[in-house]
N, C-alpha and C. Protein backbone atom coordinates (compact mmCIF):
# COMPACT_ATOMS: atom_id res chain seq x y z
N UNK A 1 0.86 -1.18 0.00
CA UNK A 1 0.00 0.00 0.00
C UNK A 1 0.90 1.23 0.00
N UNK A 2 0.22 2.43 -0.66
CA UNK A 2 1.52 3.33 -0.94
C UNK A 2 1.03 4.15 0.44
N UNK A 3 1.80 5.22 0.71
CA UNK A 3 1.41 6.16 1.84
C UNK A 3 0.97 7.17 1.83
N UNK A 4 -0.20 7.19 0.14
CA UNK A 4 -0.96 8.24 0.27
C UNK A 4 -2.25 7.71 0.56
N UNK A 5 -2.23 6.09 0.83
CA UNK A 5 -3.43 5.81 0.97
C UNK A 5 -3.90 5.55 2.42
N UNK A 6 -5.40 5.41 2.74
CA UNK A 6 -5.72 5.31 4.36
C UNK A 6 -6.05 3.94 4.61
N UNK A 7 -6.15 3.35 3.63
CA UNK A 7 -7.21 2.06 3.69
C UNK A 7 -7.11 1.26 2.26
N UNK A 8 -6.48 -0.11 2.84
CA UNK A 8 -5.99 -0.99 1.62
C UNK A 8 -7.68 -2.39 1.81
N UNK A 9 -7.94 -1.92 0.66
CA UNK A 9 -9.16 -3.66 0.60
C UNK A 9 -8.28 -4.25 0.06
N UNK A 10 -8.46 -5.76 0.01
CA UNK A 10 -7.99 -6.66 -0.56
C UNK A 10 -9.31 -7.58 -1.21
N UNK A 11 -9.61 -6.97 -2.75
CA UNK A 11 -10.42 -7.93 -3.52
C UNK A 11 -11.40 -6.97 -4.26
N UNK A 12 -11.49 -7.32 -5.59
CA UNK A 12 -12.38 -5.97 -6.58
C UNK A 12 -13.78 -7.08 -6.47
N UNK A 13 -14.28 -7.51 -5.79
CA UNK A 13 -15.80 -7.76 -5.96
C UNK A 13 -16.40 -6.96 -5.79
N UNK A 14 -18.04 -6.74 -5.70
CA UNK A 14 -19.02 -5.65 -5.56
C UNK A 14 -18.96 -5.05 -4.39
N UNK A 15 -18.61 -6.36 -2.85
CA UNK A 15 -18.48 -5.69 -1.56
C UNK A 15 -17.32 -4.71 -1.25
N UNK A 16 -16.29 -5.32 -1.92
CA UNK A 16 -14.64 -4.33 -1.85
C UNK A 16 -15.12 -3.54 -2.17
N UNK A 17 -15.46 -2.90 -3.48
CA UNK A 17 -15.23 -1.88 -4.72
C UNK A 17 -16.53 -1.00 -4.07
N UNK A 18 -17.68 -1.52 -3.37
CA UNK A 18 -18.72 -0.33 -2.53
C UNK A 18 -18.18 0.07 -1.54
N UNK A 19 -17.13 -1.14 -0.33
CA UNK A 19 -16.90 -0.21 0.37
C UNK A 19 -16.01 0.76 -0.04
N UNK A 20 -14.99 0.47 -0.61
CA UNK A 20 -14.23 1.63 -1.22
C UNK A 20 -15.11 3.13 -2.01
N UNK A 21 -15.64 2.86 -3.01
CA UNK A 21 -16.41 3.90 -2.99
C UNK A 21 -17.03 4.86 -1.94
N UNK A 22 -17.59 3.95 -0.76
CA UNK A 22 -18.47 4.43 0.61
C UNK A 22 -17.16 5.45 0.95
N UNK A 23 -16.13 4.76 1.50
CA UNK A 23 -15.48 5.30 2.38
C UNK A 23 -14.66 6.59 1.32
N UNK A 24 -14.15 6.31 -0.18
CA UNK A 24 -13.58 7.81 -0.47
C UNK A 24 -14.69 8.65 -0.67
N UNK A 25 -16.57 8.55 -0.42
CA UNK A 25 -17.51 9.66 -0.31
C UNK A 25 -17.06 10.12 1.05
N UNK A 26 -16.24 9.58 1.73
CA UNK A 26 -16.54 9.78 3.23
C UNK A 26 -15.09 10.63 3.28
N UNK A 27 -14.18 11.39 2.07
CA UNK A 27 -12.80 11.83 2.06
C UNK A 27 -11.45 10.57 2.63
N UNK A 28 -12.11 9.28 2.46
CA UNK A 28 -11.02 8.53 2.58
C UNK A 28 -10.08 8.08 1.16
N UNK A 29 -8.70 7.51 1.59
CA UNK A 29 -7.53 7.70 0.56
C UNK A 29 -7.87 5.86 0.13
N UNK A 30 -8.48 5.58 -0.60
CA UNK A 30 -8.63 3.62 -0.57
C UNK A 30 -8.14 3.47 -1.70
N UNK A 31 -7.22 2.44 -1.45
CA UNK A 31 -6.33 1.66 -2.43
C UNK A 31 -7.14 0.34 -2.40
N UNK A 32 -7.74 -0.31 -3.82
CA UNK A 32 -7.91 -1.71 -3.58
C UNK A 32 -7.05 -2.69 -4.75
N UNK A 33 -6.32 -3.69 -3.95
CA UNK A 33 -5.68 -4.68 -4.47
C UNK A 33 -6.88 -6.06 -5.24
N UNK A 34 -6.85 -5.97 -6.89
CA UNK A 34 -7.14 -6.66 -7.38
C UNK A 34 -6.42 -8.05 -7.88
N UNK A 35 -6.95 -9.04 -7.61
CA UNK A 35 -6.17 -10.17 -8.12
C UNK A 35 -6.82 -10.40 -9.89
N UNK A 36 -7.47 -9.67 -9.95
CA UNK A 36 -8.57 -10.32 -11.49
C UNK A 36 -9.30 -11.44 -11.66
N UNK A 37 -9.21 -11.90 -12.65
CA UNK A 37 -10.03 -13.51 -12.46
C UNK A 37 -11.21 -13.10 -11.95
N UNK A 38 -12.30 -14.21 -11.74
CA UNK A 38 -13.63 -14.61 -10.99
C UNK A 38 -13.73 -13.54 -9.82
N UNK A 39 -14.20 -13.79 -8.99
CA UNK A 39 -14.78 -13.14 -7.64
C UNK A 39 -16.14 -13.73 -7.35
N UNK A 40 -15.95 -13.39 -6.19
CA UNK A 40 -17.11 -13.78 -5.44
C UNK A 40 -18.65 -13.25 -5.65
N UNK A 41 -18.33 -11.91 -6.28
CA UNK A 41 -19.83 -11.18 -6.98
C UNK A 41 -19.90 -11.82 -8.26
N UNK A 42 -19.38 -12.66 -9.20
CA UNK A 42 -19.75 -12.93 -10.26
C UNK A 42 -19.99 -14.28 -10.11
N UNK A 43 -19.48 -15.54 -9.33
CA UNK A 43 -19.86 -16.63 -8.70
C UNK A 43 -21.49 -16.17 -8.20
N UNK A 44 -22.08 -15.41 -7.00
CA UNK A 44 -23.09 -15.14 -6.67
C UNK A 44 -23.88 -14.72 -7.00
N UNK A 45 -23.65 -13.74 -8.27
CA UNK A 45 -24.62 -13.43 -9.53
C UNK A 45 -25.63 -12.26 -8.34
N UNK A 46 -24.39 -11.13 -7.44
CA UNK A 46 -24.94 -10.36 -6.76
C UNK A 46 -25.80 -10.50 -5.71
N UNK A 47 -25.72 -12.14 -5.05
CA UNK A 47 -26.79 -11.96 -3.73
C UNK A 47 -26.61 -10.95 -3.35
N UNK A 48 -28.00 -10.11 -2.52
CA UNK A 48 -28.13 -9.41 -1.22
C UNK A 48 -28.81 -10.34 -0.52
N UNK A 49 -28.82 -11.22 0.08
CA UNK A 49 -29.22 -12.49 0.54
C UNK A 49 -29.55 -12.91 2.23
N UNK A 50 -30.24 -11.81 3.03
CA UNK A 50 -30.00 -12.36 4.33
C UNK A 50 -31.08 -13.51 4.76
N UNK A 51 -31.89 -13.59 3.71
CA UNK A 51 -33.17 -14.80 4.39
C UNK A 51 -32.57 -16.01 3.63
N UNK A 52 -31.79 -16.30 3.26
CA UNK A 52 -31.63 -17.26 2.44
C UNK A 52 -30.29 -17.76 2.86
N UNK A 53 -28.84 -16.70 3.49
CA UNK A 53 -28.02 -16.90 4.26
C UNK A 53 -28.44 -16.78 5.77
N UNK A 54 -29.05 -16.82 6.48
CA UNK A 54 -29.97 -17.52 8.01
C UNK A 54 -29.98 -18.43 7.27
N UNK A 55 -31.30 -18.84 6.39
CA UNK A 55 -31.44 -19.97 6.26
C UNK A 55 -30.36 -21.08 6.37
N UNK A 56 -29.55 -20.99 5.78
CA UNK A 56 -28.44 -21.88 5.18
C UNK A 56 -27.37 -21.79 6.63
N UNK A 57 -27.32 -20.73 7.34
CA UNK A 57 -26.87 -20.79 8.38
C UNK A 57 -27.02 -20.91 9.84
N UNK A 58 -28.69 -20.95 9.46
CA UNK A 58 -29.74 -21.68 11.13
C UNK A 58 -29.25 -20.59 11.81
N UNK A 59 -28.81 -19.47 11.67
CA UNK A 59 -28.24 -18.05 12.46
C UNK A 59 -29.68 -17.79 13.03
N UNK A 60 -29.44 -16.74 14.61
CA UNK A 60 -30.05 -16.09 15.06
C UNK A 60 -31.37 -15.23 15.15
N UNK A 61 -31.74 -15.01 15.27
CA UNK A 61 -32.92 -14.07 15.14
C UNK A 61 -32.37 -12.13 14.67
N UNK A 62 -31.40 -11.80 15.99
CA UNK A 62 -30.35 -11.04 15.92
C UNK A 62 -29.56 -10.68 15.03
N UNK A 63 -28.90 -11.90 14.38
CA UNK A 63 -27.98 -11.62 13.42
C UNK A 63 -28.92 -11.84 12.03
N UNK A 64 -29.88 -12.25 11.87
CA UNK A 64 -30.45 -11.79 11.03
C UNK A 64 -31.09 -10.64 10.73
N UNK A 65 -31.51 -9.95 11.88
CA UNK A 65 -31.58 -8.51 11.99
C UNK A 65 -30.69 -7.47 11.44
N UNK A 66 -29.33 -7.90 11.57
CA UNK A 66 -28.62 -7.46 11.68
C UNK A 66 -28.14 -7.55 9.92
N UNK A 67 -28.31 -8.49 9.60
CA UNK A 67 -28.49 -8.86 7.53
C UNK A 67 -29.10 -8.01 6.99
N UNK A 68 -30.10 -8.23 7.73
CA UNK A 68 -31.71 -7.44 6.90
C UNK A 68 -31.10 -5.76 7.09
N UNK A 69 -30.90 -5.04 8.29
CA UNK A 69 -30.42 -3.96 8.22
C UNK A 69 -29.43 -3.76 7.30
N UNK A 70 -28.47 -4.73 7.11
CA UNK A 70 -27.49 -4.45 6.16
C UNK A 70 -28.02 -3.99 4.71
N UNK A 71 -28.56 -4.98 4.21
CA UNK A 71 -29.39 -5.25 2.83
C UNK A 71 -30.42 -3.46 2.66
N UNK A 72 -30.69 -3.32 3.89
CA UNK A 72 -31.42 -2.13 3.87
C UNK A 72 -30.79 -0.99 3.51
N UNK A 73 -29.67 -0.98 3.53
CA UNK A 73 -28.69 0.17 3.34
C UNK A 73 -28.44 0.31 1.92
N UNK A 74 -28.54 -1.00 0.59
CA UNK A 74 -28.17 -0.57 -0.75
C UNK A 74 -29.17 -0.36 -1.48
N UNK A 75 -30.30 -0.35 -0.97
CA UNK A 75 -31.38 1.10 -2.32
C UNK A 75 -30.65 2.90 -2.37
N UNK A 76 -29.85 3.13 -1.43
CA UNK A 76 -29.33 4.34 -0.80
C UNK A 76 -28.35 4.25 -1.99
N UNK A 77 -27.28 3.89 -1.48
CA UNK A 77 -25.88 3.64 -2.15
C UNK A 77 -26.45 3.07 -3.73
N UNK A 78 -26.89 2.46 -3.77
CA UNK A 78 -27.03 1.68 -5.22
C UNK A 78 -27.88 3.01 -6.06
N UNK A 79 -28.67 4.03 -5.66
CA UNK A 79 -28.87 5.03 -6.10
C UNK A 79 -27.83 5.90 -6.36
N UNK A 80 -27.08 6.16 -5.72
CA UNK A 80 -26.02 7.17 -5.22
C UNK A 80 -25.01 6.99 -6.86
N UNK A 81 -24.70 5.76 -6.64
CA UNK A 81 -23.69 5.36 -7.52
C UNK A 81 -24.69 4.82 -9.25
N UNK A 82 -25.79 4.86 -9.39
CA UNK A 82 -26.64 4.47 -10.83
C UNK A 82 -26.49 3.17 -10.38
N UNK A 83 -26.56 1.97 -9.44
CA UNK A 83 -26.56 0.73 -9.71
C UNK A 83 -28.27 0.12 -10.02
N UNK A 84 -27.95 -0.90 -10.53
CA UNK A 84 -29.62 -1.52 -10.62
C UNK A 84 -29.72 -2.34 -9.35
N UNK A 85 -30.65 -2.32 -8.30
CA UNK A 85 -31.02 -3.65 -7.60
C UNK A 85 -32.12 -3.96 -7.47
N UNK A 86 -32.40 -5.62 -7.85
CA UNK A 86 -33.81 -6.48 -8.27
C UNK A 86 -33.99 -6.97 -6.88
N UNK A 87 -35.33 -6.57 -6.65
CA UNK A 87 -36.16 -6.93 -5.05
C UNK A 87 -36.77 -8.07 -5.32
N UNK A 88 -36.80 -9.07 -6.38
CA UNK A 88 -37.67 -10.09 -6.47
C UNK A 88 -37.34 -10.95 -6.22
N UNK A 89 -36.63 -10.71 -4.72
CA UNK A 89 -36.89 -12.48 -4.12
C UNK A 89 -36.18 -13.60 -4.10
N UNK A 90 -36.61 -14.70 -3.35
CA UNK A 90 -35.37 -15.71 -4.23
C UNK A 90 -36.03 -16.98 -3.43
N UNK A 91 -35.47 -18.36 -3.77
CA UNK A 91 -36.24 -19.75 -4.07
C UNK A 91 -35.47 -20.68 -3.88
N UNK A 92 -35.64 -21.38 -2.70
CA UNK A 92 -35.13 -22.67 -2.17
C UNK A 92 -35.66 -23.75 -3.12
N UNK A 93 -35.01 -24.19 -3.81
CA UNK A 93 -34.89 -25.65 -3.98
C UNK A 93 -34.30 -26.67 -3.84
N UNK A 94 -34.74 -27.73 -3.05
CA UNK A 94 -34.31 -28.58 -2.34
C UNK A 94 -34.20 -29.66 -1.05
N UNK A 95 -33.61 -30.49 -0.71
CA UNK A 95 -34.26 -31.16 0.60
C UNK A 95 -34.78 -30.25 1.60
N UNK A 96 -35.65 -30.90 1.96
CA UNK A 96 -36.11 -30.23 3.22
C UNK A 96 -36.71 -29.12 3.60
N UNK A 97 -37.81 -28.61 2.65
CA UNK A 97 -37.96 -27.60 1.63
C UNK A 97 -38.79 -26.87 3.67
N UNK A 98 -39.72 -27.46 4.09
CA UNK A 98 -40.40 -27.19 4.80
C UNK A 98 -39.54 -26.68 6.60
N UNK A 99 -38.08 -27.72 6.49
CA UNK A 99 -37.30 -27.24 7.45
C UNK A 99 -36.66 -25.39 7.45
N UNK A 100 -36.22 -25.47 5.92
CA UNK A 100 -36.01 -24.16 5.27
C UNK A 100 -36.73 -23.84 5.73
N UNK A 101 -38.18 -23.48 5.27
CA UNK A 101 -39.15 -22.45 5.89
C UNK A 101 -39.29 -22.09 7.35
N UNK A 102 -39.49 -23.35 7.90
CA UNK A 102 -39.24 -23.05 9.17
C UNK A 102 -38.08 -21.93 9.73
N UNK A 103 -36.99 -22.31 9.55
CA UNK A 103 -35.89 -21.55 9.79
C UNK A 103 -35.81 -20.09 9.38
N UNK A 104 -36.72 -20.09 8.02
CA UNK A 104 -36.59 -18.43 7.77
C UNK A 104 -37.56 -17.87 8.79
N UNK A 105 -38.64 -18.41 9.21
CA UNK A 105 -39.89 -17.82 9.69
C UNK A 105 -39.23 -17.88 11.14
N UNK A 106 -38.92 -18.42 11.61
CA UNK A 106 -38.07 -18.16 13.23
C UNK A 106 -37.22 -17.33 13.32
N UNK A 107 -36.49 -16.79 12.04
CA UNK A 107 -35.53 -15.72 12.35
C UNK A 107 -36.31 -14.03 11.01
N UNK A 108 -37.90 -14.34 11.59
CA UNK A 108 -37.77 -13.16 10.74
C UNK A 108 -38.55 -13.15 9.55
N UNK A 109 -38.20 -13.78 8.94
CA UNK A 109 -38.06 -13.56 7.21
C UNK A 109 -39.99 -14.17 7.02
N UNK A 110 -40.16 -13.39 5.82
CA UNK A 110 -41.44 -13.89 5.34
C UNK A 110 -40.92 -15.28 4.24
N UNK A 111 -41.72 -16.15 4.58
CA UNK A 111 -41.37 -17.25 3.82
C UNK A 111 -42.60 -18.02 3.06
N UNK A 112 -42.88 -18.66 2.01
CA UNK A 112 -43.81 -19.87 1.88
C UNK A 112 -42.89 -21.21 1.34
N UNK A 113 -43.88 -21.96 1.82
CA UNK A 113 -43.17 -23.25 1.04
C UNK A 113 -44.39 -23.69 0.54
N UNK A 114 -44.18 -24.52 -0.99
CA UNK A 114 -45.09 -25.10 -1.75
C UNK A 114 -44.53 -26.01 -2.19
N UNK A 115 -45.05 -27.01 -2.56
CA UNK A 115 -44.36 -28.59 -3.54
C UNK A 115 -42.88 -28.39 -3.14
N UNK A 116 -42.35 -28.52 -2.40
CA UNK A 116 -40.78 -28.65 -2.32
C UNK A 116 -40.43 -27.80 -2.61
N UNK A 117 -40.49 -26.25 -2.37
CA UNK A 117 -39.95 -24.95 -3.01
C UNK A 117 -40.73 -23.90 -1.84
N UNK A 118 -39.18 -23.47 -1.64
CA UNK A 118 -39.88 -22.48 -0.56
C UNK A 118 -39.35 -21.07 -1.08
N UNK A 119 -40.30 -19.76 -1.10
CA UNK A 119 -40.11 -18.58 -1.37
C UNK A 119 -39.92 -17.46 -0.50
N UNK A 120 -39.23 -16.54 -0.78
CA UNK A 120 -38.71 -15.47 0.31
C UNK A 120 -39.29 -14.33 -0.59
N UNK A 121 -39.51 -13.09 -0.19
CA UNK A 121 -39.30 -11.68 -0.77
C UNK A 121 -38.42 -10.69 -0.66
N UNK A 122 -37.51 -11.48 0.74
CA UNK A 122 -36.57 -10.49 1.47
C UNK A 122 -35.11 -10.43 1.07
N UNK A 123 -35.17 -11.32 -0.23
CA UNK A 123 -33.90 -11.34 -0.85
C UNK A 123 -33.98 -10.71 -2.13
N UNK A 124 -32.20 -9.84 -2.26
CA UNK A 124 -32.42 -8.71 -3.50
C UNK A 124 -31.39 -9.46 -4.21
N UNK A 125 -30.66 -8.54 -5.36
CA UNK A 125 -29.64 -8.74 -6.02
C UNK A 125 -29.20 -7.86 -7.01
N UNK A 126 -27.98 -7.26 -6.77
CA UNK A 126 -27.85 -5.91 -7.74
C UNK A 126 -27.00 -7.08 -8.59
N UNK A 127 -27.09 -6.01 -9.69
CA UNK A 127 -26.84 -6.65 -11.31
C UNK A 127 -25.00 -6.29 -10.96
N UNK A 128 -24.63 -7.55 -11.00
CA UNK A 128 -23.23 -7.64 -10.38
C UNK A 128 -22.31 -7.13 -11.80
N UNK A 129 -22.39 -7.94 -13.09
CA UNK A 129 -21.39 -6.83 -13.48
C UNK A 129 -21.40 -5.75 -13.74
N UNK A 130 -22.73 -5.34 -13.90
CA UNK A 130 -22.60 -3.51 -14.39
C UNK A 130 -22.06 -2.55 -13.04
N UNK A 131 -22.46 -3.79 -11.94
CA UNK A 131 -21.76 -2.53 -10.79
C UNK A 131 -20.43 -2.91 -10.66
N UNK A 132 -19.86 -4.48 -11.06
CA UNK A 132 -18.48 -4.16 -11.01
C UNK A 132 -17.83 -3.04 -11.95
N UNK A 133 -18.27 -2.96 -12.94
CA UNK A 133 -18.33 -1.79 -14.20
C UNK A 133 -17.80 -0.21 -13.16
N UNK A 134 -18.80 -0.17 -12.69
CA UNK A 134 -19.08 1.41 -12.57
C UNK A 134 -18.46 1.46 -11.15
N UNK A 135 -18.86 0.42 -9.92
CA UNK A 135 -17.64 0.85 -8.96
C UNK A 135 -16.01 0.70 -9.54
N UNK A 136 -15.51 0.38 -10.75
CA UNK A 136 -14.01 0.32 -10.40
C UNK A 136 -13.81 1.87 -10.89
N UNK A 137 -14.88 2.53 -11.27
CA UNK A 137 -14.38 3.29 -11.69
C UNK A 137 -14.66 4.67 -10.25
N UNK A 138 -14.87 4.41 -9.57
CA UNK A 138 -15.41 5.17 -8.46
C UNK A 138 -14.45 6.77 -7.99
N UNK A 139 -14.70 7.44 -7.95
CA UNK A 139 -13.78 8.97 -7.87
C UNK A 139 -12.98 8.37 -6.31
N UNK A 140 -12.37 8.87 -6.59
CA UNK A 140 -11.25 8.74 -5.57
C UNK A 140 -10.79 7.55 -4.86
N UNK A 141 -10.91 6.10 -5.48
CA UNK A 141 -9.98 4.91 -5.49
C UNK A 141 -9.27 4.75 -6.22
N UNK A 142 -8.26 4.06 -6.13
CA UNK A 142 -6.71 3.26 -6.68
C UNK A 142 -7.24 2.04 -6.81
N UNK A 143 -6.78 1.57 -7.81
CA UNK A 143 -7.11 0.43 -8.19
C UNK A 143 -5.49 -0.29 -8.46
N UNK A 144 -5.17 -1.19 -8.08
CA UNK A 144 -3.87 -1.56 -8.60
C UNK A 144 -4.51 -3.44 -8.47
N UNK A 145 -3.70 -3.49 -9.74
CA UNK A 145 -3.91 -5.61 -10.02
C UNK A 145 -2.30 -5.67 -9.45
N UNK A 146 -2.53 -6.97 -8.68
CA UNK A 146 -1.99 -8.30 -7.93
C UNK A 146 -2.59 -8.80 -7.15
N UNK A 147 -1.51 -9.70 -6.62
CA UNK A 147 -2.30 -10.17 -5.16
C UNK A 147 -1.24 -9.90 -3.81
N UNK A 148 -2.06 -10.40 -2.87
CA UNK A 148 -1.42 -9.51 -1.71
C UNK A 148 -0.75 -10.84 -0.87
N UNK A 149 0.68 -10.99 -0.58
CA UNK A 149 0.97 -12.20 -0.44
C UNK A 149 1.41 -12.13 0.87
N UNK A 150 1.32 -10.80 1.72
CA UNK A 150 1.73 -10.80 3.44
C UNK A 150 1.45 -9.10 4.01
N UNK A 151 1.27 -9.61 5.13
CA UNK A 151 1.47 -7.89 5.27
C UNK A 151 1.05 -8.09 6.87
């Protein structure tokens, strides 16, 4: 990291490259280290995902609170910056379709289950590459490709 910067991320996915954006709106100096290749926003095809990660993680009541607040925060930012994000939801398929439900509905989440398929509303998903697009280009980050092998 050079020493004009305040704050090194390590990784250009959608979460790096927003917070970086967040924090140089905020007059911070952010350098983020890209390795290239895949990422984790283009594998996930942009979850905003907190009823569907409880689910999958039998987490809290709390810490799903604590998701959902998160998730609540990018209609703001995703405006701020032109991003697109789709509120429609998202769809368990798979064993145990009715345990799923259960689990979302104990921590929260509106859920149905039907024929082996259970539905949420509380899951979003911004259109991951156009925002990898437009966050790398974000005013006042560094962008530098490698990878970061100690520090």
């Amino acid at each position: 990291m050079s020493s004009s910067s305040d704050i090194l991320i390590i990784g250009a996915g959608v979460l790096g490259l927003a917070s970086a954006a967040e924090l140089a709106r905020r007059r911070r100096r952010v350098t983020i280290v890209d390795p290239g290749g895949d990422n984790a926003s283009s594998v996930a095809a942009g979850m905003i995902a907190p009823a569907m990660e409880s689910a999958l993680e039998n987490t809290t009541r709390e810490r799903a609170g604590m998701l959902r607040a998160a998730r609540d925060l990018w209609p703001e930012f995703a405006e701020r910056h032109s991003l697109m994000i789709s509120a429609e939801g998202s769809e368990w398929r798979g064993p145990d379709a009715a345990a799923v439900a259960e689990r979302l509905l104990g921590a929260g989440f509106a859920a149905r289950a039907e024929n082996g398929l259970v539905t949420t509303p509380e899951d979003w998903r911004i259109e991951a590459e156009p925002a990898l697009k437009t966050l790398r280009s974000a005013s006042g980050v560094t962008l530098v490709e490698g990878r970061v092998a100690r520090f």
